[in-house]
N, C-alpha and C. Protein backbone atom coordinates (compact mmCIF):
# COMPACT_ATOMS: atom_id res chain seq x y z
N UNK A 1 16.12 12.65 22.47
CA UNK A 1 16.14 12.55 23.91
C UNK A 1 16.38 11.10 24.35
N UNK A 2 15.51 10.30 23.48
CA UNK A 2 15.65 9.03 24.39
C UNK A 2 16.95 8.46 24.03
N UNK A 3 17.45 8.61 22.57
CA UNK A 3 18.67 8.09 22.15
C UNK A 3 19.58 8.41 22.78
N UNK A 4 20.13 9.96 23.11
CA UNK A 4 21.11 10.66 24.51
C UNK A 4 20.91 9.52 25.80
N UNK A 5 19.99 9.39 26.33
CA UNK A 5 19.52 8.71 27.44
C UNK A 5 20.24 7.42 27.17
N UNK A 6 20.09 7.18 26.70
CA UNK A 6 20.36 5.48 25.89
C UNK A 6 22.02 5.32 25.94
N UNK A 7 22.43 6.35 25.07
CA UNK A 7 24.47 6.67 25.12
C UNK A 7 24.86 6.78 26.36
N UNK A 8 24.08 7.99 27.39
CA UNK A 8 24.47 8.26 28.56
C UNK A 8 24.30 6.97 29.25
N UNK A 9 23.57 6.27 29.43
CA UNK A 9 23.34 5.21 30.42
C UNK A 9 24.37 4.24 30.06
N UNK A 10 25.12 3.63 27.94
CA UNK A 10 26.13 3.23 28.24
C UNK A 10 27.60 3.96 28.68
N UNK A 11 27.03 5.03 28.03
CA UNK A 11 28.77 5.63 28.43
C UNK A 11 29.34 6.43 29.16
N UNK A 12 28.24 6.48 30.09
CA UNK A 12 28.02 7.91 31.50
C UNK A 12 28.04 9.09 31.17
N UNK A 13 28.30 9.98 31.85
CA UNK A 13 28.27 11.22 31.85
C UNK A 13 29.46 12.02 30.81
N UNK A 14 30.59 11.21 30.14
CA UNK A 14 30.96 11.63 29.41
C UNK A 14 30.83 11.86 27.83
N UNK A 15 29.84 10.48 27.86
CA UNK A 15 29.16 10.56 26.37
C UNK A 15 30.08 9.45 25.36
N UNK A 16 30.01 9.48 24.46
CA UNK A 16 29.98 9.00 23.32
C UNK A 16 32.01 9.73 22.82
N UNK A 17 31.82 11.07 22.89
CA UNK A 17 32.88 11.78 22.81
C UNK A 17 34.06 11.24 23.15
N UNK A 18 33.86 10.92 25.03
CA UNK A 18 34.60 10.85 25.83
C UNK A 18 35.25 9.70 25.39
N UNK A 19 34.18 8.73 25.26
CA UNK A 19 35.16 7.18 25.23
C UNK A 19 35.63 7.47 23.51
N UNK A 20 35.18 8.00 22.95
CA UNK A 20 35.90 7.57 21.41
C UNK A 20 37.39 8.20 21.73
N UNK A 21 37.32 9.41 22.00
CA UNK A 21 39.28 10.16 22.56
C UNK A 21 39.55 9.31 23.20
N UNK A 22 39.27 8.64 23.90
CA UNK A 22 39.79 7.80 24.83
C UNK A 22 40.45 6.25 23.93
N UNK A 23 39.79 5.73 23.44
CA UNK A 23 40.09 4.82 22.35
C UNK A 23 41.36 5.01 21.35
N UNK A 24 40.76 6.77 21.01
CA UNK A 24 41.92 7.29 19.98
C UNK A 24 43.07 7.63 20.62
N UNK A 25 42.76 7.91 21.84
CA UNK A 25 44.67 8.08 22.65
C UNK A 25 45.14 6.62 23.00
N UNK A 26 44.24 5.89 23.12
CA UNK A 26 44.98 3.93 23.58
C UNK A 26 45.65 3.62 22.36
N UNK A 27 44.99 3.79 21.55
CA UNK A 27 45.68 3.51 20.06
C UNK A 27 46.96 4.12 19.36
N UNK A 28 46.72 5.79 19.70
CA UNK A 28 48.27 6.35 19.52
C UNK A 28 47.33 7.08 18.63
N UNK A 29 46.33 7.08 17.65
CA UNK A 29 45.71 7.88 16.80
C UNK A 29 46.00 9.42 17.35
N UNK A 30 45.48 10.02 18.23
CA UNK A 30 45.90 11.28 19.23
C UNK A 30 46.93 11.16 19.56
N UNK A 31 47.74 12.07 19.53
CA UNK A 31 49.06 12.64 20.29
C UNK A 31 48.76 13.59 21.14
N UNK A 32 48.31 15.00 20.35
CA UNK A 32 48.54 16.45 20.52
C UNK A 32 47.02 16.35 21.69
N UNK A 33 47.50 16.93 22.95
CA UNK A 33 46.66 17.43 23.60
C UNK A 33 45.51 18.60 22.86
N UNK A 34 45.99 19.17 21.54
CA UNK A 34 45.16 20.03 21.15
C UNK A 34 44.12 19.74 20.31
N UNK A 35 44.65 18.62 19.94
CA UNK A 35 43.63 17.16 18.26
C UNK A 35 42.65 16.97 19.38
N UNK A 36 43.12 16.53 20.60
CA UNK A 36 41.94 15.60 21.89
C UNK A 36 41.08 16.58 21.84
N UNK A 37 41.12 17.47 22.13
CA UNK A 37 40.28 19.11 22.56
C UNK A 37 39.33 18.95 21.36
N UNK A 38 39.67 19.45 20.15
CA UNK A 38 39.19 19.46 18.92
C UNK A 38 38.16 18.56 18.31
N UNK A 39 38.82 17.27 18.62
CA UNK A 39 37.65 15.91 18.12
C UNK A 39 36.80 16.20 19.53
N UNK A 40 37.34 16.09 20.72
CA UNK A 40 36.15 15.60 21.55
C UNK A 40 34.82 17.19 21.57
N UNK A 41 35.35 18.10 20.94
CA UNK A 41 33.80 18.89 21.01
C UNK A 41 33.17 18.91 19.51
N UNK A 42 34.07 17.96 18.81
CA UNK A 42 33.12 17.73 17.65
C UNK A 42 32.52 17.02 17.68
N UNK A 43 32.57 15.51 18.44
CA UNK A 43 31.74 15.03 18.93
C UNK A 43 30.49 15.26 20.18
N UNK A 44 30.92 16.05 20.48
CA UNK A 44 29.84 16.56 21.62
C UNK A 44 29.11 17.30 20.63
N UNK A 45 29.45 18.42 19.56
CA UNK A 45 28.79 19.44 19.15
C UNK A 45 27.87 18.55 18.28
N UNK A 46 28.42 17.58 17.67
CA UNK A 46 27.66 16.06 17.04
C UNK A 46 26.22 15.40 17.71
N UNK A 47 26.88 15.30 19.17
CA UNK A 47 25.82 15.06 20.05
C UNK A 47 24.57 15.82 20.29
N UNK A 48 24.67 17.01 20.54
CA UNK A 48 23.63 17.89 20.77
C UNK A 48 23.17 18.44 19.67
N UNK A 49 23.51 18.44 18.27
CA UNK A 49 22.87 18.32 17.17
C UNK A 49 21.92 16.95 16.98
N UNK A 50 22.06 16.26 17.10
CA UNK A 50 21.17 15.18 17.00
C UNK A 50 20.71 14.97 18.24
N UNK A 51 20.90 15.62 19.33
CA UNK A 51 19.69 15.24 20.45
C UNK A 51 18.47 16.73 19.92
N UNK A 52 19.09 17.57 19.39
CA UNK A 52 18.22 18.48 18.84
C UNK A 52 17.04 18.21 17.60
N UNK A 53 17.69 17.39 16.55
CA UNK A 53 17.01 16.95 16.15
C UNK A 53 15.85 15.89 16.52
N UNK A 54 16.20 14.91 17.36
CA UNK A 54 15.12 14.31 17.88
C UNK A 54 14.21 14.86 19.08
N UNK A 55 14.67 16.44 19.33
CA UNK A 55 13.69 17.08 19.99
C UNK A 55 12.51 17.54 18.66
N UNK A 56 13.30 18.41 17.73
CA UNK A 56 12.83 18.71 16.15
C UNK A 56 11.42 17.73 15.70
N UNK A 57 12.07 16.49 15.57
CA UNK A 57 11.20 15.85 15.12
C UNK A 57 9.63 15.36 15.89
N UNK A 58 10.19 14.98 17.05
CA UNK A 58 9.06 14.54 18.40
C UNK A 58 7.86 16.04 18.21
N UNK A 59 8.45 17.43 18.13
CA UNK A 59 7.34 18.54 17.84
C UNK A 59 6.98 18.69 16.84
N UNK A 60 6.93 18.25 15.76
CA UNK A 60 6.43 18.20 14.40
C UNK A 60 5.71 16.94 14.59
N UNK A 61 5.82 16.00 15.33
CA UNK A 61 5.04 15.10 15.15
C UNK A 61 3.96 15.04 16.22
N UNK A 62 4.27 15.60 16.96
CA UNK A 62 2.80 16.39 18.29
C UNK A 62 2.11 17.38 17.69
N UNK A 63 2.99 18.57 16.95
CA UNK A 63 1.89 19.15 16.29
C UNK A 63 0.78 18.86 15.34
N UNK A 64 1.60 17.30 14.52
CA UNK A 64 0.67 16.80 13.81
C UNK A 64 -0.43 16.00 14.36
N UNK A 65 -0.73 15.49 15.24
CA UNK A 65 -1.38 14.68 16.17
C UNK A 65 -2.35 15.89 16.91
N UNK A 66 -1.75 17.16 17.15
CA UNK A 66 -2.25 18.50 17.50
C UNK A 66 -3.65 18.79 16.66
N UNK A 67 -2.69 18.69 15.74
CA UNK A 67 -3.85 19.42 14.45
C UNK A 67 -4.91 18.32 14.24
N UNK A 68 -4.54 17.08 14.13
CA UNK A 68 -5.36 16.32 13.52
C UNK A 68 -6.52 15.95 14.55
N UNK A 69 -6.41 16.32 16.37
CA UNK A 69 -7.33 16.44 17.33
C UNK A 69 -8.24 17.87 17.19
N UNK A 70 -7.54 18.63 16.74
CA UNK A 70 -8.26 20.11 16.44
C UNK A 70 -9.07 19.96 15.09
N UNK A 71 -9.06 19.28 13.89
CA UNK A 71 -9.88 19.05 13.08
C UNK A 71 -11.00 18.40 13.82
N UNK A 72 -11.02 17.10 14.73
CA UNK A 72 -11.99 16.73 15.20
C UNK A 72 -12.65 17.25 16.03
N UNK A 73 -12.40 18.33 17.08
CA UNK A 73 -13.04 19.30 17.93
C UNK A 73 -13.72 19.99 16.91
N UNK A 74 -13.41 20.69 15.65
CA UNK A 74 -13.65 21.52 14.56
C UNK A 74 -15.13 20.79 14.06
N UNK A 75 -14.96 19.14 13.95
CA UNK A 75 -16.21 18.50 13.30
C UNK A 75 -17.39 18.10 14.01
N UNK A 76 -17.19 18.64 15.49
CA UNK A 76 -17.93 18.14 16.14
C UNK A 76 -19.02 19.12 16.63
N UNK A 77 -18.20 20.43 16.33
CA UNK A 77 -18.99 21.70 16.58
C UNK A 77 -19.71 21.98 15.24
N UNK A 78 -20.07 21.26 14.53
CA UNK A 78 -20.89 21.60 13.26
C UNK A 78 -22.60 20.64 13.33
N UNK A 79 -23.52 21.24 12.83
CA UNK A 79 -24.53 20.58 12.86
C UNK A 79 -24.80 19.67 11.80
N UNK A 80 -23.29 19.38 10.93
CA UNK A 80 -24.11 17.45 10.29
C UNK A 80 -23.94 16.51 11.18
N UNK A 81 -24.99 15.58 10.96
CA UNK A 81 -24.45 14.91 11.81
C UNK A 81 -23.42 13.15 11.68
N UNK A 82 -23.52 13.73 10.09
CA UNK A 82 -22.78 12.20 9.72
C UNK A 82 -21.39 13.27 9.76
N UNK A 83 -20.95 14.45 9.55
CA UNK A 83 -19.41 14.51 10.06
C UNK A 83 -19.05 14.99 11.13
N UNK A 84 -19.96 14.96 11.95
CA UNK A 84 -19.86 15.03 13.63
C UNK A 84 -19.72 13.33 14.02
N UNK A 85 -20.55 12.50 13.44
CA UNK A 85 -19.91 11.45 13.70
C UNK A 85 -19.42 10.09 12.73
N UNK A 86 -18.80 10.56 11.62
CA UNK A 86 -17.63 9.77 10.96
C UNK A 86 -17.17 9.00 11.64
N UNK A 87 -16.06 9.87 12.50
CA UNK A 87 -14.93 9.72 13.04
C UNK A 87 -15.29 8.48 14.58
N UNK A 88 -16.09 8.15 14.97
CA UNK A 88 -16.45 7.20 15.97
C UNK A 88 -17.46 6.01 14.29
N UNK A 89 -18.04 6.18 14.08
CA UNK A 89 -18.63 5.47 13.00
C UNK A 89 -17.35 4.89 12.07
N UNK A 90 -16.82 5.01 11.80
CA UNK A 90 -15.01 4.57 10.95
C UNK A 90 -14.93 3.80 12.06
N UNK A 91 -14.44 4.28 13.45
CA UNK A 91 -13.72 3.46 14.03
C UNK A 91 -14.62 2.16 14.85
N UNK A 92 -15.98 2.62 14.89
CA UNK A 92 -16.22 1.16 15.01
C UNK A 92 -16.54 0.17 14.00
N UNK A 93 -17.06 0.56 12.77
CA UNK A 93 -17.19 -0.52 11.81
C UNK A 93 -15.40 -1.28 11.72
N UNK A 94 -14.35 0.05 11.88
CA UNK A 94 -13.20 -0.75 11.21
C UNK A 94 -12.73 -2.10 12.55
N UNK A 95 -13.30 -1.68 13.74
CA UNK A 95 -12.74 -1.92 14.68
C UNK A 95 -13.78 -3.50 14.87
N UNK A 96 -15.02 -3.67 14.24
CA UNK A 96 -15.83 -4.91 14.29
C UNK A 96 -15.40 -5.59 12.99
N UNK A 97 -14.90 -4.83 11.93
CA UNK A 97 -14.11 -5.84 10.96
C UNK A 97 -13.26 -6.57 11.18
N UNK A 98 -12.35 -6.20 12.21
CA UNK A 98 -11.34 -6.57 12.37
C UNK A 98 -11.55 -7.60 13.43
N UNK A 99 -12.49 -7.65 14.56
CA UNK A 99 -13.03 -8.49 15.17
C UNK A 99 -13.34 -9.42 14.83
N UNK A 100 -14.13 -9.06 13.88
CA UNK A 100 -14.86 -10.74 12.83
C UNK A 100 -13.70 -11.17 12.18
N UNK A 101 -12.63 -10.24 11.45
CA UNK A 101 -12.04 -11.50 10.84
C UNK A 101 -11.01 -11.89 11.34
N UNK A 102 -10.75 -12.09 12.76
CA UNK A 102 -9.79 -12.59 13.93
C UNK A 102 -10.92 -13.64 14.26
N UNK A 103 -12.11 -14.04 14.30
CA UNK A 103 -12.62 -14.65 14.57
C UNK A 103 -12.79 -15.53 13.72
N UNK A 104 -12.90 -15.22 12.38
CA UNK A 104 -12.98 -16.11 11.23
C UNK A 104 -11.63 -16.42 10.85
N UNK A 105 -10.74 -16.02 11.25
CA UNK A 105 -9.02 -16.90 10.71
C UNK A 105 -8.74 -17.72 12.17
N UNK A 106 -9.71 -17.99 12.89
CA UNK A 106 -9.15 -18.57 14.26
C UNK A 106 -10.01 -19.95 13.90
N UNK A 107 -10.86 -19.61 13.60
CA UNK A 107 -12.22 -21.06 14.08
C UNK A 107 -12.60 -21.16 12.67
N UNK A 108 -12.25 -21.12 11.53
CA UNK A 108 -12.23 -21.21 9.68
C UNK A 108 -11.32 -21.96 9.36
N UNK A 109 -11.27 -23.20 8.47
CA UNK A 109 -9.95 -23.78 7.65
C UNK A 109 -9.78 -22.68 6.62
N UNK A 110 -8.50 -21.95 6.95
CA UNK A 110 -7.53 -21.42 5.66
C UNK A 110 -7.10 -22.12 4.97
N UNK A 111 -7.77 -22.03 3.45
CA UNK A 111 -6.63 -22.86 2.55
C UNK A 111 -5.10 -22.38 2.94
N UNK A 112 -4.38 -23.35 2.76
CA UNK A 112 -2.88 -23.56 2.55
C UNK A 112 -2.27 -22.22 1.86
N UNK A 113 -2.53 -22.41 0.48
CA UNK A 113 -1.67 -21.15 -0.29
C UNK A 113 -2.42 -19.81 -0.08
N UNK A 114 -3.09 -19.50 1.12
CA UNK A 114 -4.00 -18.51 1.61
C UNK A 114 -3.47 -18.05 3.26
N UNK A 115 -2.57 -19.16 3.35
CA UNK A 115 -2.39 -18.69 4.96
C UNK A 115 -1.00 -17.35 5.11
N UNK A 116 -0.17 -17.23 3.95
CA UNK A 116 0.44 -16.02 4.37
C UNK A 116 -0.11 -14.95 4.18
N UNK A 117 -1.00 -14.81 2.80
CA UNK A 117 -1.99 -13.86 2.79
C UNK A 117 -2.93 -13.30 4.41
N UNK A 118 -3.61 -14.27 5.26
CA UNK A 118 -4.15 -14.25 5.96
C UNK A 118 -3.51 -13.60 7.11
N UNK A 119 -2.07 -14.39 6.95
CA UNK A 119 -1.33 -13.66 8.32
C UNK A 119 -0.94 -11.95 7.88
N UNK A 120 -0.75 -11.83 7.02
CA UNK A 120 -0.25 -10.39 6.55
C UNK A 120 -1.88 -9.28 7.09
N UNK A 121 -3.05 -10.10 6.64
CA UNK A 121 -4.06 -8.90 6.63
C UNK A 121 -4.26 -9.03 8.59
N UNK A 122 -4.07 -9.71 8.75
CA UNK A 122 -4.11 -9.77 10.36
C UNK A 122 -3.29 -9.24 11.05
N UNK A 123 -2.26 -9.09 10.65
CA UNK A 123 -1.25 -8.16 10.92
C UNK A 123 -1.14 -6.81 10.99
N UNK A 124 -1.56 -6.14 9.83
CA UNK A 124 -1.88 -5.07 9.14
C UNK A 124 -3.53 -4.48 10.28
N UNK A 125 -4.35 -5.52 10.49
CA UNK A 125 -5.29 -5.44 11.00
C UNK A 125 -4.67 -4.91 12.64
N UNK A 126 -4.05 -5.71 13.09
CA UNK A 126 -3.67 -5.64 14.69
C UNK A 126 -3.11 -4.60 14.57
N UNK A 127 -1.53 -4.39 14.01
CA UNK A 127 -0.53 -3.73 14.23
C UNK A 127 -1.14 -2.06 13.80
N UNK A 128 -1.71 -1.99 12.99
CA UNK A 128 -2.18 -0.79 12.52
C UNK A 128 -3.61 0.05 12.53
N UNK A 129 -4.39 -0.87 11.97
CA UNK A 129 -6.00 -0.12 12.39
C UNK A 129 -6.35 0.02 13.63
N UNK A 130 -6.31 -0.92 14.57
CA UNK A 130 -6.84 -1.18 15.88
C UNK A 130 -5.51 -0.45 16.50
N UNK A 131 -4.30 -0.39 16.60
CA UNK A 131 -3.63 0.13 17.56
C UNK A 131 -3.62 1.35 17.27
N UNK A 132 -4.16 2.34 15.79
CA UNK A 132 -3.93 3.91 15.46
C UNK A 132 -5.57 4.21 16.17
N UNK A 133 -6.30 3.51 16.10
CA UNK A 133 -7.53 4.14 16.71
C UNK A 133 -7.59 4.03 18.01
N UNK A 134 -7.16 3.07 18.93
CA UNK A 134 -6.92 2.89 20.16
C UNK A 134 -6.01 4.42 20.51
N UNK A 135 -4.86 4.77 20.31
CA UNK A 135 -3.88 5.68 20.04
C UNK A 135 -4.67 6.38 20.11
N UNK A 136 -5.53 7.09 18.68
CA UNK A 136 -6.32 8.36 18.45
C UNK A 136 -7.58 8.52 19.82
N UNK A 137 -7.92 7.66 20.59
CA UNK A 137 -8.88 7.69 21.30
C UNK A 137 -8.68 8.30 22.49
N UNK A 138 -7.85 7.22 23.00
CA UNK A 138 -7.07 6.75 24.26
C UNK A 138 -5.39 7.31 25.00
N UNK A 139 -4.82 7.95 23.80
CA UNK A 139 -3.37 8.56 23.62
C UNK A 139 -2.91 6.94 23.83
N UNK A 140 -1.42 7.60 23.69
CA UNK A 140 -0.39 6.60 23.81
C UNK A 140 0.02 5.83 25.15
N UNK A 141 0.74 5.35 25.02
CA UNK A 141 2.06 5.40 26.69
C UNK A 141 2.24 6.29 27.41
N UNK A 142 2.38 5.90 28.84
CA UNK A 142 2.83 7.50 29.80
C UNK A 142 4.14 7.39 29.19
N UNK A 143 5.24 6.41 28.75
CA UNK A 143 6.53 7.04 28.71
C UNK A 143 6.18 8.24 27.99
N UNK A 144 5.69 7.77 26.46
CA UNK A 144 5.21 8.92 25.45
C UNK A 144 4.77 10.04 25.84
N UNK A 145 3.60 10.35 27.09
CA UNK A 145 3.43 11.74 27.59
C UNK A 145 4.57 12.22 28.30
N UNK A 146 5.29 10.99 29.10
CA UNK A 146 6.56 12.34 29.41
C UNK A 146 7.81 12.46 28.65
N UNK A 147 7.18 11.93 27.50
CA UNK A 147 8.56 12.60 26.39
C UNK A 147 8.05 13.95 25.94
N UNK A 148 6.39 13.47 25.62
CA UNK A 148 5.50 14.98 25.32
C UNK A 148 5.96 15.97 26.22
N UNK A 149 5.92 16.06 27.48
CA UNK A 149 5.95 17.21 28.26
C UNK A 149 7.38 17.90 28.51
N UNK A 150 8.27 16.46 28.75
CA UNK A 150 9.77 17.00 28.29
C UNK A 150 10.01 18.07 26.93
N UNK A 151 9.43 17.59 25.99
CA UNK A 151 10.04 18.40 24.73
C UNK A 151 8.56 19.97 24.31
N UNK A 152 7.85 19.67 25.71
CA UNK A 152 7.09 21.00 25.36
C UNK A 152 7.72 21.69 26.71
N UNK A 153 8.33 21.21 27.75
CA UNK A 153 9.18 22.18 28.32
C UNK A 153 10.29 22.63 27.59
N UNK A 154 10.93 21.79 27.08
CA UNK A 154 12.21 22.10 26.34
C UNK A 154 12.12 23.47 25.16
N UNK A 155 10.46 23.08 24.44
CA UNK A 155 10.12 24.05 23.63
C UNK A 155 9.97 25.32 24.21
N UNK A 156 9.18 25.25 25.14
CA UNK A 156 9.14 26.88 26.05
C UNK A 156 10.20 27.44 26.53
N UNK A 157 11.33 26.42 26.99
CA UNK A 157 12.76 27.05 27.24
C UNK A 157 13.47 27.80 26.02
N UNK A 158 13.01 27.66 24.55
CA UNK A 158 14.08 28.40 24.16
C UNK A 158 13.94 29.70 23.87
């Protein structure tokens, strides 16, 4: 979806198709009014195969995010109470680790042959622990919900 969006906005309403025939008749590549016909819905039929697929993929990857919120509704309705609460217990120890050691690579001398090491686990720290639990908590982006709702209308349309 967003990639279509992306072509359409450079290449308008004709697509990707349009300007490549168009290219191939400036050039002389096309002659036959019937070759133009031919390539340009193979490229369109091109197009909507891969805007299909990135509908494909976006619902396999909601369903997985689906399921993996329905395991936690699942753990919460049970009477242990360490796997009723894991899942907040994980995320704050991981989430005060990661606190402290942003605090300790800020106001700590890093040895020298220690500082790419340092930047990598801080990295790994930001980019991934703290932004998948933020994510798992909090959801994503509104763009992201209205790609969600686009491709669960799209799903009910077919």
């Amino acid at each position: 979806m967003i990639f279509g969006d992306i072509l359409q906005s450079i290449f308008g309403p004709r697509g990707v198709a349009g300007e490549v025939v168009d290219v191939l008749k400036s050039t002389g590549v096309i002659k036959d009014p019937e070759m133009e016909l031919k390539i340009k819905q193979a490229l369109q039929d091109y197009e909507l195969k891969k805007s299909q697929q990135e509908v494909d993929l976006e619902k396999i990857a909601s369903d997985d995010r689906r399921s993996a919120r329905d395991m936690n509704i699942t753990s919460l309705q049970q009477d242990d109470k360490f796997v009723k609460r894991f899942i907040y217990v994980y995320a704050s120890v991981t989430t005060f680790v990661t606190f402290a050691y942003i605090f300790f690579i800020t106001f700590w001398t890093i040895p020298e042959t220690n500082v790419r090491f340092a930047d990598t686990v801080l990295g790994f720290m930001l980019g991934t622990l703290l932004a998948t639990i933020i994510t798992f908590f909090f959801g994503s982006s509104s763009g992201s919900l209205a790609k969600s709702q686009t491709i669960e209308k799209l799903m009910r349309g077919k």
